[in-house]
N, C-alpha and C. Protein backbone atom coordinates (compact mmCIF):
# COMPACT_ATOMS: atom_id res chain seq x y z
N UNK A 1 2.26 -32.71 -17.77
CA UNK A 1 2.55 -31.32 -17.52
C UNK A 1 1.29 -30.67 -16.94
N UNK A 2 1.57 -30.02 -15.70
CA UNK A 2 0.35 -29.46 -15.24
C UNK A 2 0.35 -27.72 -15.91
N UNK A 3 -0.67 -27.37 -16.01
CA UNK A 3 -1.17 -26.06 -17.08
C UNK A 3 -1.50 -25.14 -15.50
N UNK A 4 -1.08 -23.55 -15.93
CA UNK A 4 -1.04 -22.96 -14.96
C UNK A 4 -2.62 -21.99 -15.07
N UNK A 5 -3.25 -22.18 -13.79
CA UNK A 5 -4.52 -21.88 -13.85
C UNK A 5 -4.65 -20.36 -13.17
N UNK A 6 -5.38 -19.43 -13.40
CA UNK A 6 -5.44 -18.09 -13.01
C UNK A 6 -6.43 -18.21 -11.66
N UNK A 7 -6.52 -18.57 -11.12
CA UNK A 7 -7.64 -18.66 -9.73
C UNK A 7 -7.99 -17.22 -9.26
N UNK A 8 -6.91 -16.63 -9.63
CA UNK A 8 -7.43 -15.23 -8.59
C UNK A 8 -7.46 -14.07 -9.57
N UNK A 9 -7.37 -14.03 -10.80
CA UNK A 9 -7.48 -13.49 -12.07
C UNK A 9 -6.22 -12.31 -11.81
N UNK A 10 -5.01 -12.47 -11.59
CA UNK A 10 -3.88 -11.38 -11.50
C UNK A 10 -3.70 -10.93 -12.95
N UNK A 11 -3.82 -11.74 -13.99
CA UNK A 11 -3.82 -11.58 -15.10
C UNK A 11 -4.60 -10.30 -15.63
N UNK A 12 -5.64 -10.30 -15.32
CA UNK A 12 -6.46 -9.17 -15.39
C UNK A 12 -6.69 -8.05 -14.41
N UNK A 13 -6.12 -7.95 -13.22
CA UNK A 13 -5.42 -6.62 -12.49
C UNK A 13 -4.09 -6.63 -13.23
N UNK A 14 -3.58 -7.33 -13.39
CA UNK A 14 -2.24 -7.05 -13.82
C UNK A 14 -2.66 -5.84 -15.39
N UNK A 15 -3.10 -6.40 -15.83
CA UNK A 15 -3.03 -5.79 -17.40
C UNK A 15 -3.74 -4.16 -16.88
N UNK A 16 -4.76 -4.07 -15.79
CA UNK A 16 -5.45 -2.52 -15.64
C UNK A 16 -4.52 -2.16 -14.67
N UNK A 17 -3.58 -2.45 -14.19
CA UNK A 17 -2.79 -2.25 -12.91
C UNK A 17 -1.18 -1.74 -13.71
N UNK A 18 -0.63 -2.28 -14.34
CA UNK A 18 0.15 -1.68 -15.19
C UNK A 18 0.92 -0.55 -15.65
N UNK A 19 0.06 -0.13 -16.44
CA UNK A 19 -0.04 0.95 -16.93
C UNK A 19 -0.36 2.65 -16.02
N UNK A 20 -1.19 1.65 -15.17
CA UNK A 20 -1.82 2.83 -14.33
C UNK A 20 -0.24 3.36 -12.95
N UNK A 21 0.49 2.09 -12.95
CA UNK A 21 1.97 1.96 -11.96
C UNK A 21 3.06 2.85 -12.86
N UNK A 22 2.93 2.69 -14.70
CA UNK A 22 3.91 3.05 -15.44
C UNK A 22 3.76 4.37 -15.79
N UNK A 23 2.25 5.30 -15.90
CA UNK A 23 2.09 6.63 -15.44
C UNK A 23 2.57 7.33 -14.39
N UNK A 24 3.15 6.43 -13.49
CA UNK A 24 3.45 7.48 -12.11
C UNK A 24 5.32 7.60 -11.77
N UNK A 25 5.38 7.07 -13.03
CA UNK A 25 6.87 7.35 -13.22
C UNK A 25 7.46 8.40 -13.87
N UNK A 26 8.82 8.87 -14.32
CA UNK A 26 8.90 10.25 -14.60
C UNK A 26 8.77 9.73 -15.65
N UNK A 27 8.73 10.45 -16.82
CA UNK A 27 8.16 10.22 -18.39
C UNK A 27 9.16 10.05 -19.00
N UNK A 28 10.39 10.45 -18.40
CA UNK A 28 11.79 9.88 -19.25
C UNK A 28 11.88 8.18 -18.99
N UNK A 29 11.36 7.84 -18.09
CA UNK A 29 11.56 6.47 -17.68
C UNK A 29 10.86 5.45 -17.93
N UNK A 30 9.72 5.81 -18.51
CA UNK A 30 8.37 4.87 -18.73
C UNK A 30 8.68 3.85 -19.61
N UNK A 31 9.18 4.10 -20.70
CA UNK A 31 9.98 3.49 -22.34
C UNK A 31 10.68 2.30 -21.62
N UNK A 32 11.89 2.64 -20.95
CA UNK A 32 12.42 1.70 -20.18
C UNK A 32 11.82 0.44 -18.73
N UNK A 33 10.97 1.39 -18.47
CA UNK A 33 10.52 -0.05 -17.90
C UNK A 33 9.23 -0.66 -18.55
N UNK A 34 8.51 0.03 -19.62
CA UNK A 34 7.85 -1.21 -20.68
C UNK A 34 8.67 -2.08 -21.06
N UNK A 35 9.76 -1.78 -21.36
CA UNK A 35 10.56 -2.66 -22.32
C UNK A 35 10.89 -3.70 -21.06
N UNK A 36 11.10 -3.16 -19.89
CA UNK A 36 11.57 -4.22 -18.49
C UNK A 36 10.37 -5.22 -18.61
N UNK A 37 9.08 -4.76 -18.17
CA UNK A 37 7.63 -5.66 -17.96
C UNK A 37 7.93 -6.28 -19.39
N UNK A 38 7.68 -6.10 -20.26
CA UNK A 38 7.63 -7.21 -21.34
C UNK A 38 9.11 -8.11 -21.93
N UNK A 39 10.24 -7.81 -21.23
CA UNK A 39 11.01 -8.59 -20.68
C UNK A 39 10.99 -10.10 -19.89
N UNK A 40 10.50 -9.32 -18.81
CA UNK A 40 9.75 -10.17 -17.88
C UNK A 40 8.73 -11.47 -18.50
N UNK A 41 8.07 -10.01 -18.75
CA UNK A 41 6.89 -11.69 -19.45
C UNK A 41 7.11 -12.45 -20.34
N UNK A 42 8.38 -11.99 -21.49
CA UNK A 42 8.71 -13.21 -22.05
C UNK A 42 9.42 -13.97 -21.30
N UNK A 43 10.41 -14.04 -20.02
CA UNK A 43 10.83 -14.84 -19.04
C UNK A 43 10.07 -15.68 -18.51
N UNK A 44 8.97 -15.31 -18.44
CA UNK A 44 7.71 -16.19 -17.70
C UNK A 44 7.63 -15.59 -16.43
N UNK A 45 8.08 -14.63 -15.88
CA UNK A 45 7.37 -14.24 -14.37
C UNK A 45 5.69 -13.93 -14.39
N UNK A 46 5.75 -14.13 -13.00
CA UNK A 46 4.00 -14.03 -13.09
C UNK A 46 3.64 -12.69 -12.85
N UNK A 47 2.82 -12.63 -13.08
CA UNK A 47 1.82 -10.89 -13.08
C UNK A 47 1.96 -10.53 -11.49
N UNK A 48 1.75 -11.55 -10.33
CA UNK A 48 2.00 -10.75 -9.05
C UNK A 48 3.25 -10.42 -9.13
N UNK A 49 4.40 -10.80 -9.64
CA UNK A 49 5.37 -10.58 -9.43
C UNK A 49 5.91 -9.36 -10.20
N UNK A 50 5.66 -9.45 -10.98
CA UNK A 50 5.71 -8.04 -11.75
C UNK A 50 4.95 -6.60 -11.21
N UNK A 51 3.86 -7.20 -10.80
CA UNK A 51 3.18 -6.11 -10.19
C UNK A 51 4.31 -5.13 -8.94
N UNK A 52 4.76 -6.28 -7.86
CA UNK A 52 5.33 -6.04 -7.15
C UNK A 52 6.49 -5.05 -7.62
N UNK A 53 7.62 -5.50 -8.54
CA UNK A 53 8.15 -4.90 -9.01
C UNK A 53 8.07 -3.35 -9.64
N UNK A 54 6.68 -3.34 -10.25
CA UNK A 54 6.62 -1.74 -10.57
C UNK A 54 6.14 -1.10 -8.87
N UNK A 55 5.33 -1.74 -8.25
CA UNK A 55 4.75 -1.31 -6.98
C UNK A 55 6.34 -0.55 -6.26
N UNK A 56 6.95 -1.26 -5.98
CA UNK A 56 8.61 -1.04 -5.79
C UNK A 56 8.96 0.32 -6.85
N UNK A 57 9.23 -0.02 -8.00
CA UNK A 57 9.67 1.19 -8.90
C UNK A 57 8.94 2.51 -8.77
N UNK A 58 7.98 2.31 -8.07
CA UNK A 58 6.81 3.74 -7.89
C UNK A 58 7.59 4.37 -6.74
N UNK A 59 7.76 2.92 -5.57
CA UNK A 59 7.93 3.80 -4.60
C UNK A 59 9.54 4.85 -4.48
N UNK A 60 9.64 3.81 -4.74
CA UNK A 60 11.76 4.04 -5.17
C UNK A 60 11.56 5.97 -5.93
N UNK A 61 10.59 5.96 -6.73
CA UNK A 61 11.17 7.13 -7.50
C UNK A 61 10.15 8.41 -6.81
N UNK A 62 9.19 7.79 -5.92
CA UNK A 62 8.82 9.12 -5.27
C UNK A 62 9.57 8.98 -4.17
N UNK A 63 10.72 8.74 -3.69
CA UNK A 63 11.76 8.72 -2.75
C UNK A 63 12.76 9.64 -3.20
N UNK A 64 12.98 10.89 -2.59
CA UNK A 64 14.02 11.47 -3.13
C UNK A 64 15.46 11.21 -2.73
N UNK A 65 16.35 11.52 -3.31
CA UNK A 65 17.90 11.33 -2.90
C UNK A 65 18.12 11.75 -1.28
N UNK A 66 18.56 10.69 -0.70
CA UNK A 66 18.60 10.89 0.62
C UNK A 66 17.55 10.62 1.82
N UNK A 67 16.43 10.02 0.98
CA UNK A 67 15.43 9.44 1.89
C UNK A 67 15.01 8.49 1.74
N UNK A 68 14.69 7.40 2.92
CA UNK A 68 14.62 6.24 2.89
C UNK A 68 13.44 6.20 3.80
């Protein structure tokens, strides 16, 4: 079994990167997507990928209805 190695340390943007993505959401929503990210990580997705995902959820919600 090969062991998965951090080369580019996402692990550790991920963890200061986070939180700082889950502040810029509306505050009714934050609860729900902690509970999503640590979802995730018990699935095993990786930290870029998650990242991506809130990166996405940021943009999505400063998008208002009707703009793309």
């Amino acid at each position: 079994m090969v062991a998965k190695v951090d080369i580019y340390g996402l692990e550790e943007i991920f963890d200061k990167s986070a939180e700082r993505y889950i502040s810029r959401l509306f505050p009714e929503d934050r609860a729900d997507v902690r509970r999503f990210v640590d979802e995730l990580l018990l699935k095993g997705y990786s930290a870029a990928r998650i990242n991506k995902y809130l990166t996405s959820l940021v943009s999505i919600s400063r998008s208002g209805p009707g703009e793309t």
